[in-house]
PDB file of N, CA and C in Angstrom:
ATOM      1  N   UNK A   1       0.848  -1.171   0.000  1.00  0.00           N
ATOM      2  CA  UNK A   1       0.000   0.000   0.000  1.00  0.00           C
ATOM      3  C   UNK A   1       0.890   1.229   0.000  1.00  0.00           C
ATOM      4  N   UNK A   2       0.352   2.574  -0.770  1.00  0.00           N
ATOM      5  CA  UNK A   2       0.800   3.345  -0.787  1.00  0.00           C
ATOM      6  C   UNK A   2       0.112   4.849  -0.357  1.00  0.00           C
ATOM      7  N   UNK A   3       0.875   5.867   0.272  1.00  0.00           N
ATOM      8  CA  UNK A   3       0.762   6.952   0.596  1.00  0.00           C
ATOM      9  C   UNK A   3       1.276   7.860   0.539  1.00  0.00           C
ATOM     10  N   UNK A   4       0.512   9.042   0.206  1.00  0.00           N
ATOM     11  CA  UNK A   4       1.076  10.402   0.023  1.00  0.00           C
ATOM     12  C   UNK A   4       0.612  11.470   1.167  1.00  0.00           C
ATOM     13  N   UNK A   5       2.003  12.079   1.674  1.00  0.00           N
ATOM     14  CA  UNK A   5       1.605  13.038   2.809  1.00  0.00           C
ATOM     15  C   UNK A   5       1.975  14.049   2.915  1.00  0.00           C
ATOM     16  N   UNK A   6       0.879  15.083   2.805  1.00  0.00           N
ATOM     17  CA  UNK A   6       0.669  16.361   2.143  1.00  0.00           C
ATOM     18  C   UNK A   6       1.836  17.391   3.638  1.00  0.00           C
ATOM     19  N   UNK A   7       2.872  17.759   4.098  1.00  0.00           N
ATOM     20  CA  UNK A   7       3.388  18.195   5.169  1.00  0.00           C
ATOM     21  C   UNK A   7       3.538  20.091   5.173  1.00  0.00           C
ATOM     22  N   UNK A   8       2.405  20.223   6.094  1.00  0.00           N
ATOM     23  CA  UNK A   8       2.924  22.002   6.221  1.00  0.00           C
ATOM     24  C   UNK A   8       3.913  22.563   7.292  1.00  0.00           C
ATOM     25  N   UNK A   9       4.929  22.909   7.562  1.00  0.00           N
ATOM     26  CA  UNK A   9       5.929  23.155   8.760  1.00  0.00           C
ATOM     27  C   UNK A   9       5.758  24.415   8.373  1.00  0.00           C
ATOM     28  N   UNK A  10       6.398  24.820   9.359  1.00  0.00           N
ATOM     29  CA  UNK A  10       6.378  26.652  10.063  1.00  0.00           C
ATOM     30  C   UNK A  10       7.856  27.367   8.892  1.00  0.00           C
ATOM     31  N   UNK A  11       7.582  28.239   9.070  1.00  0.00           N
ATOM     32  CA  UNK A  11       8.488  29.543   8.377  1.00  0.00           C
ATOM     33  C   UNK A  11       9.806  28.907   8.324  1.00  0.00           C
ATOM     34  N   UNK A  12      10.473  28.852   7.420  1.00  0.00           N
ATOM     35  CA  UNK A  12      12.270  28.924   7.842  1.00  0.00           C
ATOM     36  C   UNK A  12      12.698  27.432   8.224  1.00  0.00           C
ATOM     37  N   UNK A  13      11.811  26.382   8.381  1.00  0.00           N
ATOM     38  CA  UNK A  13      12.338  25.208   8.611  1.00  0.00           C
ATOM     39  C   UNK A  13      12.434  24.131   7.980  1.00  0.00           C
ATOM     40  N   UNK A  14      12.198  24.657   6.557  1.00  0.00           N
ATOM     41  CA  UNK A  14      12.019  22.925   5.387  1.00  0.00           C
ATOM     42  C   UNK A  14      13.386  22.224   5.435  1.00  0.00           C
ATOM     43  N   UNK A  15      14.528  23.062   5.739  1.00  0.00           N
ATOM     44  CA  UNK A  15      15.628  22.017   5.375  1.00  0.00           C
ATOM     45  C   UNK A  15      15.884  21.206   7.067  1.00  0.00           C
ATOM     46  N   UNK A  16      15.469  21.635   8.432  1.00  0.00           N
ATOM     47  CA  UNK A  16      15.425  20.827   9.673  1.00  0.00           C
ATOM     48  C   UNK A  16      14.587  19.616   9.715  1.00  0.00           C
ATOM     49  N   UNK A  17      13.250  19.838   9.159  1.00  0.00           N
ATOM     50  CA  UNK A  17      12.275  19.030   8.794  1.00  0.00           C
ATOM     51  C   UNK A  17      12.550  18.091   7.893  1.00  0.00           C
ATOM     52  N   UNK A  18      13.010  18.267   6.789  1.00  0.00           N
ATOM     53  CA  UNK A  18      13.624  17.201   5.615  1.00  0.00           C
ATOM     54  C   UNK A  18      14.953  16.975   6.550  1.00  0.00           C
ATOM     55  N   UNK A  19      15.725  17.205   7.400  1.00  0.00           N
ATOM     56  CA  UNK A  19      17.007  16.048   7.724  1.00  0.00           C
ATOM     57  C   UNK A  19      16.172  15.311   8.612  1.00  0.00           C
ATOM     58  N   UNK A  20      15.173  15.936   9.324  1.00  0.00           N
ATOM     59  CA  UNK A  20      14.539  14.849  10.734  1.00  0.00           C
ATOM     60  C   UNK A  20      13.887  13.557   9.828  1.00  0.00           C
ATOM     61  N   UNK A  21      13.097  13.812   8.311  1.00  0.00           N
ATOM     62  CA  UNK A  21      12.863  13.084   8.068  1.00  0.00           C
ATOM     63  C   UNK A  21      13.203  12.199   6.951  1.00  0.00           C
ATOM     64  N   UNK A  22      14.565  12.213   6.610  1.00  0.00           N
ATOM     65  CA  UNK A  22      15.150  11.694   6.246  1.00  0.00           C
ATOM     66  C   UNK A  22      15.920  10.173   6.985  1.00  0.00           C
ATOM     67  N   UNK A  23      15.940  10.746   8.469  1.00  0.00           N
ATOM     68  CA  UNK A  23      16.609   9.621   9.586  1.00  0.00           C
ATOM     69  C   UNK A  23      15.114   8.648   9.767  1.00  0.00           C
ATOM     70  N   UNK A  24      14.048   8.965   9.560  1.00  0.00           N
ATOM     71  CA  UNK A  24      12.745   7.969   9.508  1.00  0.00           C
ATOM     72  C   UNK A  24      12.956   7.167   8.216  1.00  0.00           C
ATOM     73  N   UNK A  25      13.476   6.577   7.830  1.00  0.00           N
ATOM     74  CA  UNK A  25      13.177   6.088   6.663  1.00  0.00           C
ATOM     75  C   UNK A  25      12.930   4.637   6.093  1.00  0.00           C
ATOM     76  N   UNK A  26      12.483   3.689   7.419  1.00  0.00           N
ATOM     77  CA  UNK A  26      11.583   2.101   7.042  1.00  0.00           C
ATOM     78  C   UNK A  26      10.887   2.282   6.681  1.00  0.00           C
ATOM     79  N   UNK A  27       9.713   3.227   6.307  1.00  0.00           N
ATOM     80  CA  UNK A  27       8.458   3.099   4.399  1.00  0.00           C
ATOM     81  C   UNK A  27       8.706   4.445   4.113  1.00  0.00           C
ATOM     82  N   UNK A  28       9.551   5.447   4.723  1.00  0.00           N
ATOM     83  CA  UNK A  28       9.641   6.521   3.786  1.00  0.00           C
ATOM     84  C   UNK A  28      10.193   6.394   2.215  1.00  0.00           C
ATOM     85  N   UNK A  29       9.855   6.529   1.262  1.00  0.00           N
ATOM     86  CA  UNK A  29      10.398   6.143  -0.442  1.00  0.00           C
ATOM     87  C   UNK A  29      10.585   7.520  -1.099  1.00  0.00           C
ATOM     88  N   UNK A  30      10.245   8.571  -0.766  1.00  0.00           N
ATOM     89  CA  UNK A  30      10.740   9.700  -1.257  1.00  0.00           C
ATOM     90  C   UNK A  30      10.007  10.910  -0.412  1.00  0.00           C
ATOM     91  N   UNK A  31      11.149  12.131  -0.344  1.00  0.00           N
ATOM     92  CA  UNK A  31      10.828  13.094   0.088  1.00  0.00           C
ATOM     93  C   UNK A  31      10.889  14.184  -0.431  1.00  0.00           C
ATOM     94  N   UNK A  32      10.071  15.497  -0.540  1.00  0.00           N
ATOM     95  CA  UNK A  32       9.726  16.204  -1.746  1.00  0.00           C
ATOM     96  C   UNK A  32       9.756  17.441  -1.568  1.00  0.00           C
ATOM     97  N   UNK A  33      10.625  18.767  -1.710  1.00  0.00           N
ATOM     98  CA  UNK A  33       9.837  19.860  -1.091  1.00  0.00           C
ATOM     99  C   UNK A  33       9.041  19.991  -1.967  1.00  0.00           C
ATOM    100  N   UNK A  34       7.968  20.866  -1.643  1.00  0.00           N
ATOM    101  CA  UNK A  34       7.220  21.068  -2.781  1.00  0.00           C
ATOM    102  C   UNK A  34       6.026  22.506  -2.751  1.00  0.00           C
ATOM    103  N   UNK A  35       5.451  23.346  -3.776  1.00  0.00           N
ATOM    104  CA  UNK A  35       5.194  24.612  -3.998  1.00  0.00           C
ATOM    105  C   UNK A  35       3.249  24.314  -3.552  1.00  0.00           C
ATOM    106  N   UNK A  36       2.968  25.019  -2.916  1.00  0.00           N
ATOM    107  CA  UNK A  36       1.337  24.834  -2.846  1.00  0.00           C
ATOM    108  C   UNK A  36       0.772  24.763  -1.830  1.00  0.00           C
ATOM    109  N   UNK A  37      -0.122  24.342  -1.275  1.00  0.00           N
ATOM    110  CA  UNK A  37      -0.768  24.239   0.277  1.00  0.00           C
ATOM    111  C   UNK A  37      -0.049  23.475   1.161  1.00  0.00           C
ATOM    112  N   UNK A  38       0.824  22.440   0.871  1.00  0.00           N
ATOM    113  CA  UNK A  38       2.119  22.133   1.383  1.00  0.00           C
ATOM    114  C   UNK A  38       3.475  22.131   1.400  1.00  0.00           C
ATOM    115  N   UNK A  39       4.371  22.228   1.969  1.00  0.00           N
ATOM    116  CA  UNK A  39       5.566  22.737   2.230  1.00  0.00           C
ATOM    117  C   UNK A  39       6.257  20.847   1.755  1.00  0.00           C
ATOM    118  N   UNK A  40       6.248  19.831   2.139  1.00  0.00           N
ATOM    119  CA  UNK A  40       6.709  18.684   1.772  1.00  0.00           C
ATOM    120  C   UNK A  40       5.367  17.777   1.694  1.00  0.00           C
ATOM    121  N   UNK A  41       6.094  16.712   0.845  1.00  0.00           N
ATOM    122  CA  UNK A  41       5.479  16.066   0.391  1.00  0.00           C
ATOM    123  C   UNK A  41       6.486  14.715   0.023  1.00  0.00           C
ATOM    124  N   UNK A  42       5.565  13.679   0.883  1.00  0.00           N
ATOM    125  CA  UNK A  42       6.470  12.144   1.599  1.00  0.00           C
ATOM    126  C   UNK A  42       5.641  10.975   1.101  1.00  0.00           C
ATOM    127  N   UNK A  43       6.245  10.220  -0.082  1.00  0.00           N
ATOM    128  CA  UNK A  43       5.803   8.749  -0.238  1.00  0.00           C
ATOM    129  C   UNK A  43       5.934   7.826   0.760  1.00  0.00           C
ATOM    130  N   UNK A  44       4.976   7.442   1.271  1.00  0.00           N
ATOM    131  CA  UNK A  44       4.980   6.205   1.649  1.00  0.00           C
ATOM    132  C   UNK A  44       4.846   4.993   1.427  1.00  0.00           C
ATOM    133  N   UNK A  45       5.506   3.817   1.776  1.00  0.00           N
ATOM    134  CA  UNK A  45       4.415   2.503   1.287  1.00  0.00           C
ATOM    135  C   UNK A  45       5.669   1.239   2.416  1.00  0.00           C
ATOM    136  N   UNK A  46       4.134   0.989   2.289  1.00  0.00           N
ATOM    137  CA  UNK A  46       3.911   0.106   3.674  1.00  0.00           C
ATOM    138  C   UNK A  46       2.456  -0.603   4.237  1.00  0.00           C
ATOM    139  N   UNK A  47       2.320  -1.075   5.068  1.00  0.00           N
ATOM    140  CA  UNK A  47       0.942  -1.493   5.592  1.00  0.00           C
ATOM    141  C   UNK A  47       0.169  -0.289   6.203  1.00  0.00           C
ATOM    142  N   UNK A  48      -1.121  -0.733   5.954  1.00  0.00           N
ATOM    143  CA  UNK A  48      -1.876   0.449   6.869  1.00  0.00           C
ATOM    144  C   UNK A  48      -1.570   0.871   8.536  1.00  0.00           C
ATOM    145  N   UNK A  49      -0.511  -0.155   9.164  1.00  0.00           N
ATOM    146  CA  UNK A  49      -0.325   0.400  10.329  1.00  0.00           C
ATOM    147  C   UNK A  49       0.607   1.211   9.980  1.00  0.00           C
ATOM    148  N   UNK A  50       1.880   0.583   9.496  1.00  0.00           N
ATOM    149  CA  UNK A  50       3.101   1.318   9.189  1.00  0.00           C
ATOM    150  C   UNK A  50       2.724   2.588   8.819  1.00  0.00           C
ATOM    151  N   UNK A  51       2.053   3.073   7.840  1.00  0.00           N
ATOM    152  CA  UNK A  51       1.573   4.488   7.571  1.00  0.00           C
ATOM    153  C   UNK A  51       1.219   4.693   8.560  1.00  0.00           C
ATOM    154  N   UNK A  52      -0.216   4.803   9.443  1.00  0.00           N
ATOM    155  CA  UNK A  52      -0.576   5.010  10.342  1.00  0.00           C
ATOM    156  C   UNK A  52       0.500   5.727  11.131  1.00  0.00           C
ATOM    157  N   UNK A  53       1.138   4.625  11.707  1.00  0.00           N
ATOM    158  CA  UNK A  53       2.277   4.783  12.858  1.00  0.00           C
ATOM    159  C   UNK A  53       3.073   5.918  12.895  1.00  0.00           C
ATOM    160  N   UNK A  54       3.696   5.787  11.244  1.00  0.00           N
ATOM    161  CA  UNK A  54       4.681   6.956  10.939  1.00  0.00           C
ATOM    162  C   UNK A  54       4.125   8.558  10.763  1.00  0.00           C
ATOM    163  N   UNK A  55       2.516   8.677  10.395  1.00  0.00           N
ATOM    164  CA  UNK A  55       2.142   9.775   9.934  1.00  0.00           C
ATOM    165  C   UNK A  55       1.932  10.024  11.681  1.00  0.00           C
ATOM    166  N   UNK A  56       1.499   9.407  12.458  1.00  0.00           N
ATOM    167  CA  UNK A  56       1.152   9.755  14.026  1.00  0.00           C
ATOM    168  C   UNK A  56       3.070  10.184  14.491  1.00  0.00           C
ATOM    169  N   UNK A  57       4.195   9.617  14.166  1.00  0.00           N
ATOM    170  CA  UNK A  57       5.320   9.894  14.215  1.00  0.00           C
ATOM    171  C   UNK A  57       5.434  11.225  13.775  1.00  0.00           C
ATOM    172  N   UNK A  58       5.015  11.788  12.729  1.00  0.00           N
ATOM    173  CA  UNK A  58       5.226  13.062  12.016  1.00  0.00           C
ATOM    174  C   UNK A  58       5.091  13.850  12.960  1.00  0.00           C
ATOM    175  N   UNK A  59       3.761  13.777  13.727  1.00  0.00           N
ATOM    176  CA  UNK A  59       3.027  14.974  14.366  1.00  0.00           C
ATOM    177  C   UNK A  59       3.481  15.082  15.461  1.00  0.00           C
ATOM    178  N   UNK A  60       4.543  14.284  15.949  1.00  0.00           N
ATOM    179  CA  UNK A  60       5.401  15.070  17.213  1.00  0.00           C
ATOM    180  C   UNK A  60       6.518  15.658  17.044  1.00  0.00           C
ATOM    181  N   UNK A  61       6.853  15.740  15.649  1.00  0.00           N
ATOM    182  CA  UNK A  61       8.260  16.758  15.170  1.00  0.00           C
ATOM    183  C   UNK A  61       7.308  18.182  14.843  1.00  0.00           C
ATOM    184  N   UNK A  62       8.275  19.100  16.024  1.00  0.00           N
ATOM    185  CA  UNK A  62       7.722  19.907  16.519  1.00  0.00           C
ATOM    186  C   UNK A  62       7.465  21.501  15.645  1.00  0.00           C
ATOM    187  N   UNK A  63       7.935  21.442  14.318  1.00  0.00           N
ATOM    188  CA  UNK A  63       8.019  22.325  13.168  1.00  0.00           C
ATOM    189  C   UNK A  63       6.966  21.891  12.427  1.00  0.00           C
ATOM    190  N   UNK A  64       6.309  20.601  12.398  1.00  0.00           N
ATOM    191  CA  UNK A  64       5.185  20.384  11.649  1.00  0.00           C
ATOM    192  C   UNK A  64       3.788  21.064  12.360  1.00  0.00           C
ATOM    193  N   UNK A  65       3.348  21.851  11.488  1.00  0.00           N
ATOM    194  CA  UNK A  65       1.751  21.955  11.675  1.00  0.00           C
ATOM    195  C   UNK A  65       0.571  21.252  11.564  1.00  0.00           C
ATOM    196  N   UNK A  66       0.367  21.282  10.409  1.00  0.00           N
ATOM    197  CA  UNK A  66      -0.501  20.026   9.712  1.00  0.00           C
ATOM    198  C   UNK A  66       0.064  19.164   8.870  1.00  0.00           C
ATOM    199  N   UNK A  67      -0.823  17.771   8.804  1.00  0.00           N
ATOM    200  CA  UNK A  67      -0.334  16.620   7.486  1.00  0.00           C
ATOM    201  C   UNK A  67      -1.960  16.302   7.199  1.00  0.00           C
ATOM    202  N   UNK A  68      -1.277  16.032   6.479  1.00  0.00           N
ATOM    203  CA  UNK A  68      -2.635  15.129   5.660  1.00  0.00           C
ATOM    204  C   UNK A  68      -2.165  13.785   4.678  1.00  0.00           C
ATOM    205  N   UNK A  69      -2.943  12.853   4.674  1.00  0.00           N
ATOM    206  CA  UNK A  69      -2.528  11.850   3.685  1.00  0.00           C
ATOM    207  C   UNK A  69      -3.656  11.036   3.310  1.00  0.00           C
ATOM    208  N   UNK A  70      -3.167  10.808   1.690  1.00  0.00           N
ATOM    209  CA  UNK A  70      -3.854  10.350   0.974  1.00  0.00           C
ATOM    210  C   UNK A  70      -3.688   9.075   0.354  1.00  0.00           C
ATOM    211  N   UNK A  71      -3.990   8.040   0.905  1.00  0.00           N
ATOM    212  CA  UNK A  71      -3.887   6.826   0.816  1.00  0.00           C
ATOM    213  C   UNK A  71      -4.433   6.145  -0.453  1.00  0.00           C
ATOM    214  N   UNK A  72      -3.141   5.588  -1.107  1.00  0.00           N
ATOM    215  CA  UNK A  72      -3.745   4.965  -2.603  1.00  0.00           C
ATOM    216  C   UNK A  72      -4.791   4.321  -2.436  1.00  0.00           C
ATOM    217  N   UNK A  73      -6.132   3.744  -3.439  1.00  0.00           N
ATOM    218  CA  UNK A  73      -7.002   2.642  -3.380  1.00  0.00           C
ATOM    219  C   UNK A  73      -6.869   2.495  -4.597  1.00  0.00           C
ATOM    220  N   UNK A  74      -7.396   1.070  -4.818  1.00  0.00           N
ATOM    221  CA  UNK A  74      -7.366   0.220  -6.278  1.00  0.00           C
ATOM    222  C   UNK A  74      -8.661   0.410  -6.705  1.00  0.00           C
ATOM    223  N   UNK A  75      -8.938   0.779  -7.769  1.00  0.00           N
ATOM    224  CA  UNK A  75     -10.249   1.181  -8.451  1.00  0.00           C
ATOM    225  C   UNK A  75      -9.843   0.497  -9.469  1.00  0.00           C
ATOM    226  N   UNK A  76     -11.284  -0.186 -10.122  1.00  0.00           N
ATOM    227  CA  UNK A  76     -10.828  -0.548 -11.697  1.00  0.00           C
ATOM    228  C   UNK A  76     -11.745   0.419 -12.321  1.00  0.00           C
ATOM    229  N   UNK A  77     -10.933   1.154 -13.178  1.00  0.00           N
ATOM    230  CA  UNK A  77     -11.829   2.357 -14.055  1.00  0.00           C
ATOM    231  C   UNK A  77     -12.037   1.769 -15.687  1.00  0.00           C
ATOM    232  N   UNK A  78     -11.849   0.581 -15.756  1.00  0.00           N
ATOM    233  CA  UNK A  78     -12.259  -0.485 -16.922  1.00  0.00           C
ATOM    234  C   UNK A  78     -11.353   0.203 -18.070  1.00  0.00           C
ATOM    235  N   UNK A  79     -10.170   0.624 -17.771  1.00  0.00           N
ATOM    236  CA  UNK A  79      -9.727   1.045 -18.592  1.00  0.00           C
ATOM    237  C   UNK A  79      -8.523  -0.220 -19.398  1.00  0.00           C
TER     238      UNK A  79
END
């Protein structure tokens, strides 16, 4: 399973935030800065706890504000 997690941190701290979460990295698969309603943006993949676990991990590094994540699902669009 896979996940995407949308990360907003405070003013002045994307490069503290990207080394903290860089040292997490058993289902982290890529880390992203990125331009828009979020500041990073973190592949995951792993089991639904493992996500779980790690996105609840996020929210005690203390530069993060909000996350959000968006968890792949398998749809068949009959394509």
């Amino acid at each position: 399973m896979r996940a995407l997690c949308l990360i907003t941190i405070k003013p002045g701290k994307v490069d503290s935030v990207v080394a903290i979460l860089k040292k997490k990295r058993k289902i982290i698969k890529q880390i992203m800065v990125v331009a828009g309603r979020a500041d990073i943006s973190v592949l995951l993949q792993g089991n639904i706890d493992e996500i779980n676990n790690t996105v609840i991990d996020f929210k005690k590094i203390k530069d993060i504000v909000t996350t959000e994540t968006l968890i792949e699902v398998e749809v068949n669009m009959g394509w």
